[in-house]
Protein backbone atom coordinates (compact mmCIF):
# COMPACT_ATOMS: atom_id res chain seq x y z
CA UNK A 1 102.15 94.09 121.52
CA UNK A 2 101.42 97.84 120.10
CA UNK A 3 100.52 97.17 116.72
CA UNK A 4 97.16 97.27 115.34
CA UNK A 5 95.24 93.52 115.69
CA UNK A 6 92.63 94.60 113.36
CA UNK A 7 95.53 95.42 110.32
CA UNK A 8 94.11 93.69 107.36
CA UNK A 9 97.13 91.16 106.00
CA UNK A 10 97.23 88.92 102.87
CA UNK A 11 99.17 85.74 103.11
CA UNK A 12 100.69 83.93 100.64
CA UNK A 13 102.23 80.39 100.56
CA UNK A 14 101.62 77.44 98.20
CA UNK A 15 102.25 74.94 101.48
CA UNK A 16 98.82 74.14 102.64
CA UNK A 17 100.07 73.00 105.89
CA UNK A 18 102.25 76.23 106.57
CA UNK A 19 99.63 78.46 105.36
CA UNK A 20 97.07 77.26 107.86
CA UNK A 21 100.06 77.13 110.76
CA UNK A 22 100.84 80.83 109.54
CA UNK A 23 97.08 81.35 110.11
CA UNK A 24 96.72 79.96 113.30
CA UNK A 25 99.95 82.15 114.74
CA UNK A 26 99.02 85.50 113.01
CA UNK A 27 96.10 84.89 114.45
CA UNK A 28 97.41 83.70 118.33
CA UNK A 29 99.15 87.14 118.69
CA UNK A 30 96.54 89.29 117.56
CA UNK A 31 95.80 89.37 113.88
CA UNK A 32 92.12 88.24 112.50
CA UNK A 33 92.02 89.93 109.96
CA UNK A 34 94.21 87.14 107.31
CA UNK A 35 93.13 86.41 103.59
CA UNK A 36 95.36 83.96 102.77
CA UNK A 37 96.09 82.30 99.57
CA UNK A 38 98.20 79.91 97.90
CA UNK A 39 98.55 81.89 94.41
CA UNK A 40 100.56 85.12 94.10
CA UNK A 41 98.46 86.10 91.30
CA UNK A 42 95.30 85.57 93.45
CA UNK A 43 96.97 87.55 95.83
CA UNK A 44 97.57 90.41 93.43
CA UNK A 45 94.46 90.86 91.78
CA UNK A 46 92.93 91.36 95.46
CA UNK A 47 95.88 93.98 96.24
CA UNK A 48 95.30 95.49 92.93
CA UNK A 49 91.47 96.63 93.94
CA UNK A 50 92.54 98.10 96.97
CA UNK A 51 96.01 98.48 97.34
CA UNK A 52 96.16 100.67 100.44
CA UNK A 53 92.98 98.71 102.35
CA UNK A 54 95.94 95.86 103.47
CA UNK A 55 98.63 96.59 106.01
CA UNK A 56 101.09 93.48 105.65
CA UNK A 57 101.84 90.97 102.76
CA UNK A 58 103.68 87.95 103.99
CA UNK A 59 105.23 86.25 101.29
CA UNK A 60 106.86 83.14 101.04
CA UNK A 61 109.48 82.88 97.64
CA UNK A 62 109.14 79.37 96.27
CA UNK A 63 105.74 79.50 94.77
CA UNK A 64 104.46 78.23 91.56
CA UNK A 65 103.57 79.81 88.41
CA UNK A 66 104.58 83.20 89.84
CA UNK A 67 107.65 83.22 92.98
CA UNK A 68 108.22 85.65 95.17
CA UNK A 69 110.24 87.37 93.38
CA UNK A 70 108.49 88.39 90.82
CA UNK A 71 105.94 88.77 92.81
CA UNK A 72 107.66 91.38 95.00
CA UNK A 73 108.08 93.46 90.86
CA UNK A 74 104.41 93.60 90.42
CA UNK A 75 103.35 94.56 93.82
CA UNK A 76 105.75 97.67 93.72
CA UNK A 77 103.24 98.88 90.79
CA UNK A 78 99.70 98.46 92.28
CA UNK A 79 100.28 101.31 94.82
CA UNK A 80 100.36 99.39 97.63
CA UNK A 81 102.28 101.20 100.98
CA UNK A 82 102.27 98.33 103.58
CA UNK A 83 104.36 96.42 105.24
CA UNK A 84 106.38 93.25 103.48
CA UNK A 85 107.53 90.59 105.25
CA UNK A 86 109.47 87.69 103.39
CA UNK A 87 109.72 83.90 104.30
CA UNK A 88 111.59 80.46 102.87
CA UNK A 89 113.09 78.01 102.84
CA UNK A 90 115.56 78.62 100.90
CA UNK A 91 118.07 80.02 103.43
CA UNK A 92 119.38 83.05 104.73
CA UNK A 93 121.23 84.81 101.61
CA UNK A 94 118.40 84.40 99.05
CA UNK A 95 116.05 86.17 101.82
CA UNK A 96 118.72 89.28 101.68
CA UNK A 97 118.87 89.30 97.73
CA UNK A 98 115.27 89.37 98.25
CA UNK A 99 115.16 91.86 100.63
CA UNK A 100 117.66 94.19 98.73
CA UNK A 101 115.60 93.58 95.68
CA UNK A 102 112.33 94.58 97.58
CA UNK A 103 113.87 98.11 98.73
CA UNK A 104 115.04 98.80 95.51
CA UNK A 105 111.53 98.25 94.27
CA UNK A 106 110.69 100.73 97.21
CA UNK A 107 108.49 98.28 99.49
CA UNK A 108 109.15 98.25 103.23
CA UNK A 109 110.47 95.15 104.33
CA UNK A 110 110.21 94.57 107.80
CA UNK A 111 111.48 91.05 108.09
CA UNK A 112 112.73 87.90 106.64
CA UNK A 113 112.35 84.97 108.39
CA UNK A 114 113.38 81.07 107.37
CA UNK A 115 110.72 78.52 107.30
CA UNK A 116 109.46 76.48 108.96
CA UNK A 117 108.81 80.15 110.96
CA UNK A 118 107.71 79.73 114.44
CA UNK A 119 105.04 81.79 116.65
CA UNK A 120 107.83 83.31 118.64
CA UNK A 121 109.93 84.48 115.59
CA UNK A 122 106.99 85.56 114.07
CA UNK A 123 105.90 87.62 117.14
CA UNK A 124 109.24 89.21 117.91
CA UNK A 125 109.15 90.66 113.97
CA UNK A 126 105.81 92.07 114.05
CA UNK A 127 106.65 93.19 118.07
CA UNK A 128 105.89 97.31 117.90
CA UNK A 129 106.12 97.21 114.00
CA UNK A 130 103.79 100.71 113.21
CA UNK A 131 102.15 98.20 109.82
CA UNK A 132 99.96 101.58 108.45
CA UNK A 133 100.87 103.02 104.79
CA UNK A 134 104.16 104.79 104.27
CA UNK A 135 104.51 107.71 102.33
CA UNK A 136 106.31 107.22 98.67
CA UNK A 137 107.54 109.95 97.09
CA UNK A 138 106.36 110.27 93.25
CA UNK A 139 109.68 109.41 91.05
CA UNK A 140 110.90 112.42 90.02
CA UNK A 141 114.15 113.81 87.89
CA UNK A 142 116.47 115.80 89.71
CA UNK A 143 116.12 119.98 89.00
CA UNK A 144 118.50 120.64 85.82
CA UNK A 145 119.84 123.62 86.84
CA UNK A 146 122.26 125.91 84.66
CA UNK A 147 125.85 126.59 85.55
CA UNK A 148 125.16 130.63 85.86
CA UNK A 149 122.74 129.74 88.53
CA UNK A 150 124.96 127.59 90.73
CA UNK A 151 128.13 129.86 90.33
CA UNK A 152 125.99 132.52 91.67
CA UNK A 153 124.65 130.24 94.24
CA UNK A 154 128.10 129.66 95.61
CA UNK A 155 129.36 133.50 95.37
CA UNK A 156 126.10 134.65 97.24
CA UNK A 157 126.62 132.01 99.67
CA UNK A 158 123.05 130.85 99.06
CA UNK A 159 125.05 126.79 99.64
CA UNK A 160 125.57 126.36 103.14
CA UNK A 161 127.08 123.86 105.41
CA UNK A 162 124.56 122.30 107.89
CA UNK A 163 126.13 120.06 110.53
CA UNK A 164 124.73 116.29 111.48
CA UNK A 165 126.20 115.32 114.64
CA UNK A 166 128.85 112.18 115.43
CA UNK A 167 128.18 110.64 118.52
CA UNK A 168 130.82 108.22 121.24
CA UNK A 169 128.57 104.65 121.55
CA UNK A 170 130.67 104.40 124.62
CA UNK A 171 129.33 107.52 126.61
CA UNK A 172 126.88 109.35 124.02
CA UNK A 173 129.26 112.36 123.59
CA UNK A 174 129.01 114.84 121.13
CA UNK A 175 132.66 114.13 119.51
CA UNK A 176 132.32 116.17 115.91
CA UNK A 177 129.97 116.48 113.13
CA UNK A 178 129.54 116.25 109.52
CA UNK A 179 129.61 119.22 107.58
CA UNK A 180 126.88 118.68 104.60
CA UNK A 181 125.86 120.89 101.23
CA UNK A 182 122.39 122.23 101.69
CA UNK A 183 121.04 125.28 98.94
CA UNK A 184 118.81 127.76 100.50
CA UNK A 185 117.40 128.34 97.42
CA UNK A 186 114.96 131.49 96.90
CA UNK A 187 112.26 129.31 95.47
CA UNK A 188 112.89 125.85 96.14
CA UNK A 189 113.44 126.30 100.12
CA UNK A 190 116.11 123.54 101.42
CA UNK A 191 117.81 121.29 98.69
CA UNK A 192 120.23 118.54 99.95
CA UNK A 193 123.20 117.88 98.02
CA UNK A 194 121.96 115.12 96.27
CA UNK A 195 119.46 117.31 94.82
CA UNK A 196 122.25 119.75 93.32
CA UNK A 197 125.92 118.02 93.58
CA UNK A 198 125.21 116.00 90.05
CA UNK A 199 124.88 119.84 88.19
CA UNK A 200 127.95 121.11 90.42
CA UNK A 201 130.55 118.94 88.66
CA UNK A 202 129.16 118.10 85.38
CA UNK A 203 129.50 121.90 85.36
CA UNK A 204 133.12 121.87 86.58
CA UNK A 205 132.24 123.88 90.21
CA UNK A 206 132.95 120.94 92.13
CA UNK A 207 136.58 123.32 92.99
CA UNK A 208 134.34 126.40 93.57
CA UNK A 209 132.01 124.78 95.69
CA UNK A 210 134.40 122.48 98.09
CA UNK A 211 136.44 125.61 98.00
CA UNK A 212 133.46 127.70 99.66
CA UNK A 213 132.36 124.72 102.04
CA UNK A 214 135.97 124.43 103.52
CA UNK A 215 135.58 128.03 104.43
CA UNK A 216 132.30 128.04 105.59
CA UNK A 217 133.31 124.96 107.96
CA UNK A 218 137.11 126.38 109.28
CA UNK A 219 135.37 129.86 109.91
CA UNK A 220 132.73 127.71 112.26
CA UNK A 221 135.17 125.83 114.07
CA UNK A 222 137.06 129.33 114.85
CA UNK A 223 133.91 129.84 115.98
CA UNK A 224 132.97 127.56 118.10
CA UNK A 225 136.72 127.64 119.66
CA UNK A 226 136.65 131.06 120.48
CA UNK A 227 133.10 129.77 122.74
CA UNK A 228 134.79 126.62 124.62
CA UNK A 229 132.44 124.50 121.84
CA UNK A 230 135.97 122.89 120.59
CA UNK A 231 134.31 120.32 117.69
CA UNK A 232 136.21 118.60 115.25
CA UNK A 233 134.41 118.72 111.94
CA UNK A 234 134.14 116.36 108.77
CA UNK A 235 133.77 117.70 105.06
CA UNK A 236 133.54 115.20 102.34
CA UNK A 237 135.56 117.14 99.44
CA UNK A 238 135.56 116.19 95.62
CA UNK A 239 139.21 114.73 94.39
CA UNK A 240 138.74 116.95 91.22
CA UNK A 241 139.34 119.50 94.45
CA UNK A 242 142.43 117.62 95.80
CA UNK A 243 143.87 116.73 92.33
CA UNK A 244 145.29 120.09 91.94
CA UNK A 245 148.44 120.77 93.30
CA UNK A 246 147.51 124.62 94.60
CA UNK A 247 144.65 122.61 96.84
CA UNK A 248 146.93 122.73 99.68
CA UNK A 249 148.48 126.34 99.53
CA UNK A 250 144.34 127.23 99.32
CA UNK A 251 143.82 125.08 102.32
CA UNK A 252 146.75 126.97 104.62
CA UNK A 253 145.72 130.16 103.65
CA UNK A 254 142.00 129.71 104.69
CA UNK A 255 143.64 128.21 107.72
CA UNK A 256 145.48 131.03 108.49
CA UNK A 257 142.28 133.19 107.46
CA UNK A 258 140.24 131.59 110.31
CA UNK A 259 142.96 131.10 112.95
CA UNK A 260 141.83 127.63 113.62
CA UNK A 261 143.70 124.87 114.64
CA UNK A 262 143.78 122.68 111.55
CA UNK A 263 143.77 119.48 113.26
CA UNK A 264 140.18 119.81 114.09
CA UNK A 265 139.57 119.47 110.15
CA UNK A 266 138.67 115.56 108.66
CA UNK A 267 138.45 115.43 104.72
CA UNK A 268 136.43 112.67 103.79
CA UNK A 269 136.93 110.25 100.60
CA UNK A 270 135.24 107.53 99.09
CA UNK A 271 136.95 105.03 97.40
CA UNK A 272 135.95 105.60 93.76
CA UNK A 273 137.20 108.82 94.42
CA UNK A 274 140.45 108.25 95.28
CA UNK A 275 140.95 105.60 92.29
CA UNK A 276 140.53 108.38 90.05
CA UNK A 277 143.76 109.66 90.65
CA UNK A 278 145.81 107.20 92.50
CA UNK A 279 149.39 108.64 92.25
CA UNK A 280 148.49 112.30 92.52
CA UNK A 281 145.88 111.69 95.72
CA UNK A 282 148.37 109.67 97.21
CA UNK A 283 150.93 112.04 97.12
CA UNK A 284 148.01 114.57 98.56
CA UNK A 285 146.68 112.74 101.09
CA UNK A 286 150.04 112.10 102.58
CA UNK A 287 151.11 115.84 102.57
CA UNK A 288 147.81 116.46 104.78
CA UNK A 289 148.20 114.17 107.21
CA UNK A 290 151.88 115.76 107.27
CA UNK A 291 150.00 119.53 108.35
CA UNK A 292 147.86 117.60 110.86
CA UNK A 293 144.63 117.36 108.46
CA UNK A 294 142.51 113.68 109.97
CA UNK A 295 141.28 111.93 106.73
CA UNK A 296 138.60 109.31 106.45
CA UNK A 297 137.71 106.77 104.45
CA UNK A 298 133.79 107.38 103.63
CA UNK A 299 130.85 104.47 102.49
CA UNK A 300 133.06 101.94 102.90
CA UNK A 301 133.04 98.41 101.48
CA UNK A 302 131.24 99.87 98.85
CA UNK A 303 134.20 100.79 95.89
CA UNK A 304 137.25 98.56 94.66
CA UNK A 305 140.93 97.71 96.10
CA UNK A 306 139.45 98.91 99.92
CA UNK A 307 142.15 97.01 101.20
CA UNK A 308 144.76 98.62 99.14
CA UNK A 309 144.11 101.73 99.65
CA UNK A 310 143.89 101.02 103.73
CA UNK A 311 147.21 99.70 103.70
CA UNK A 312 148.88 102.70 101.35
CA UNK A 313 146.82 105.88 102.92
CA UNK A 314 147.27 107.10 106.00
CA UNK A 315 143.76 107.25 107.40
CA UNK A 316 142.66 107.86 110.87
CA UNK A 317 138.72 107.18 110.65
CA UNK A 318 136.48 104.53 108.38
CA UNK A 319 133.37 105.26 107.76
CA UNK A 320 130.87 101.94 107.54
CA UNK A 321 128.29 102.46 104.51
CA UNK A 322 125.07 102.68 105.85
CA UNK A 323 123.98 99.79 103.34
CA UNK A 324 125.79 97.74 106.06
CA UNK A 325 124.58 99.08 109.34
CA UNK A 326 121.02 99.97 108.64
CA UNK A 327 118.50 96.77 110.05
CA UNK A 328 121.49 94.68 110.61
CA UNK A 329 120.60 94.13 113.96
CA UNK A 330 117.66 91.84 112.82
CA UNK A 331 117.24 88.69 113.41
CA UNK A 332 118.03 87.06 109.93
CA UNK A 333 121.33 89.25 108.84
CA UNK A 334 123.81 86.96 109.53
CA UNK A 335 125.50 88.07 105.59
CA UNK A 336 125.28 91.63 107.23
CA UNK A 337 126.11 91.19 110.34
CA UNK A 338 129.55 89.28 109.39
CA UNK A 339 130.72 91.88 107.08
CA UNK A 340 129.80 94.64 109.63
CA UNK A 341 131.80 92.53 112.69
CA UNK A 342 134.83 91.71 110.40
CA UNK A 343 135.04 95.08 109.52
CA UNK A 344 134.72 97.02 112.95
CA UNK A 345 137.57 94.49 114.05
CA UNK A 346 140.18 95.22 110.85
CA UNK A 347 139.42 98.93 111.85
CA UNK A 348 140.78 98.40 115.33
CA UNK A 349 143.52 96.69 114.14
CA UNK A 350 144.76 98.89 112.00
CA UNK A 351 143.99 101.57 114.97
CA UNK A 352 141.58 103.14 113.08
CA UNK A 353 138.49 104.45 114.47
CA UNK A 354 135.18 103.34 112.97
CA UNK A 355 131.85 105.28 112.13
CA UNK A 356 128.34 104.03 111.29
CA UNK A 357 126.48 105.42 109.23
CA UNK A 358 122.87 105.34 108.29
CA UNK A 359 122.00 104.48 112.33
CA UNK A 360 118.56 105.52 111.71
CA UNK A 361 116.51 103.65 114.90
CA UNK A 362 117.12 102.22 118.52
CA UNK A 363 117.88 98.83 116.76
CA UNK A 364 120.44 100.28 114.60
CA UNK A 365 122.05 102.20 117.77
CA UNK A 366 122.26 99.08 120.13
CA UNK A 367 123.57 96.48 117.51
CA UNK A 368 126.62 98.77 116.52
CA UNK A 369 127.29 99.68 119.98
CA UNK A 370 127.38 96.32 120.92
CA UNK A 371 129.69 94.98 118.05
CA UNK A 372 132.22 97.71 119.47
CA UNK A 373 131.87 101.14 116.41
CA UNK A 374 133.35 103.59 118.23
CA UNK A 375 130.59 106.39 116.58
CA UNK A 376 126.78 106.55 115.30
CA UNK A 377 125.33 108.84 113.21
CA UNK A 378 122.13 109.24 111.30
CA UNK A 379 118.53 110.42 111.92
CA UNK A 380 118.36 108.27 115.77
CA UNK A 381 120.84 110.84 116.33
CA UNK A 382 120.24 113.87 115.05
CA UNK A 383 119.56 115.01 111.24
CA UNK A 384 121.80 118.00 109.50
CA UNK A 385 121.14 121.20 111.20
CA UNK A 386 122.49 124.58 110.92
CA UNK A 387 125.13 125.53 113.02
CA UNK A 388 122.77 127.76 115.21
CA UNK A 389 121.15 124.92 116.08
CA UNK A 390 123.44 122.61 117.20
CA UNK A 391 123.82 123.82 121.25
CA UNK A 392 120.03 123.49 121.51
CA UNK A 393 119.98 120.44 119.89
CA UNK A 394 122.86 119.21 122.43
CA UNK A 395 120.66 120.05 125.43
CA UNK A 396 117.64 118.14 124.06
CA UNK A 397 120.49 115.28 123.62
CA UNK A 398 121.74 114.97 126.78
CA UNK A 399 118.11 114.34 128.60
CA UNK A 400 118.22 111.63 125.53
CA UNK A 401 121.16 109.95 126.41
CA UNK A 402 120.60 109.61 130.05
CA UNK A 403 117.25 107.86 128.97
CA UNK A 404 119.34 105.23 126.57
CA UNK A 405 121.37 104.95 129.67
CA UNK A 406 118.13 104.05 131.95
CA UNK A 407 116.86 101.77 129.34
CA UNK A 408 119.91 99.86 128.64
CA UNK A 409 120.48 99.50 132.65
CA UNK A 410 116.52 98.70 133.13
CA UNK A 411 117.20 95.82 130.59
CA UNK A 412 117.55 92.07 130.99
């Protein structure tokens, strides 16, 4: 295995028994370097001294006087930027609450296994695992910027559309991309949406902005066109937008502006959006499926009435939240894993086609390919890029793909 035997790793379990068999395996593929105790609070004060010294904290939840749980609260505070990885006995779902809980706390889990845990289960989590400190971004409040500046970020065209690649499981092809808010601001460099969208419509430019986005993105496909680059592109677009009757005039005129052939456009929804409206997006949606507009339905199985508002709007694409797809490959994600399979098989059903999201590693990639998603994308793939960047960034993926290819044919 590639990961470091001399990582230093504190192990906690109040079973003498499996403490000393935890021990003994650690120790059988590689790691010597084990403090373990049968006290969380032991543990802590040791991680509290030297929080970054230790590279993995095995924890087992059922402990007295303090459980893992709490537990996982206090070590989130000391500083510490290892590895977790989470054992019971308790069974599989309160290992995910767990787990969940852990992330939220901003730990990196990279496991949860069901006790009694064996060498070869142990071994096959730890297999290639990269166990030194991960970088934490200090907690910080998002810029509070003023509605003058943002107008006048969107007139100057200083909020641009960068494009994050959607990619066939099937065959690897390049079949459309994501178009995403990013602010080239003059003094902050490159914000992401999330670092700006929250000002946009408490401000009431949420119109203005989706407005200069669907522009930006049916003047790119015109592009592209006009080069034998034929992409379909996806824009996520607020319903404040869509609410408003003239939304659809403004979206054949920039049509006709551009020259593009409208059916390469997606508009993307979530479902809290489209509750806050029902009759009036219904009646929206509807009319753009009528001109040949794709819609999908975006983080889904995240909102309320999902199932309603599959069988009453006329999608064409679902979106899988990446809350679902990311690590569900690992062993121990059985919770996950149904909700993922169910999910990819209503899609079919309903002849939709299905997108994960949030495929962020090889793992990721070969689990949803393998449960039949008809598209990945996330960082394994490709992160947002401008659209100058994309061809480039295709030729770099092709010599990619024909190594996945190798891989999966070199495989057992």
């Amino acid at each position: 295995m590639t990961s470091t035997p001399a990582a230093e790793v504190v192990l906690i379990d109040d079973d003498v028994f499996s403490l000393k068999l935890l021990s003994r395996q650690l120790e059988q593929i590689g790691y010597d370097r084990v403090t373990a105790f049968e006290r969380a609070n032991d543990a802590l004060a040791l991680i509290q001294n030297a929080p970054r010294k230790f590279r993995l904290v095995i924890a087992d939840l059922q402990m007295p006087e303090m459980d893992g749980i709490e537990f996982l609260r206090h070590l989130s505070v000391t500083g510490y930027t290892g590895a977790v990885l989470l054992i019971s006995g308790e069974g599989q779902r309160i290992l995910q609450t767990a787990e969940q809980l852990a992330n939220l706390h901003g730990l990196q889990v990279i496991g949860c296994l069901p006790k009694p845990v064996t060498k070869a289960s142990l071994e096959k989590t730890l297999r290639d695992r990269k166990l030194g400190p991960i970088w934490r971004p200090p907690k910080m409040a998002a810029p509070q910027f003023a509605a003058a500046d943002l107008e006048a970020a969107i007139d100057e065209s200083e909020i641009v559309a960068y494009y994050q690649p959607k990619i066939a499981l099937a065959d690897g092809a390049l079949v459309g991309v994501e178009a995403l808010a990013r602010w080239r601001h003059p003094h902050g460099g490159i914000l992401p949406a999330s670092q700006f969208i929250n000002a946009v419509e408490i401000h009431g430019h949420a119109r203005l902005l989706d407005k200069s986005m669907l522009n930006q993105v049916l003047l790119q496909a015109k592009c592209w066109q006009d080069a034998d680059f034929d992409l379909p592109i996806a824009l996520n677009v607020q319903m404040e937008s869509l609410g408003t009757f003239g939304f659809l005039d403004e979206l054949e005129h920039a049509t006709a502006v551009s020259g593009v052939d409208i059916s390469c456009l997606t508009i993307e929804l979530t479902e809290s959006q489209i509750m806050a409206s029902p009759v009036i997006s219904l009646e929206i949606l509807a009319r753009l499926r009528l001109m040949g507009v794709n819609l999908s339905i975006d983080d889904f199985g995240t909102g309320h009435s999902t199932l309603t508002k599959l069988r009453d709007i006329p999608f064409s694409e679902m979106k899988l939240d990446r809350s679902f797809v990311h690590g569900a490959g690992h062993e121990g994600k059985a919770v996950s894993q149904a909700i993922v399979e169910s999910t990819v098989s209503l899609a079919h059903r309903l002849g939709l086609r299905i997108v994960a999201e949030g495929v962020e590693n090889r793992a990721d990639w070969d689990y949803v390919a393998e449960i039949g998603c008809d598209v990945a994308q996330g960082f394994f793939v490709a992160k947002p890029m401008p659209a100058s960047e994309l061809r480039n960034w295709l030729g770099l993926w092709d010599t990619r793909k024909s190594d996945l290819r190798s891989s999966d044919e070199s495989g057992p």
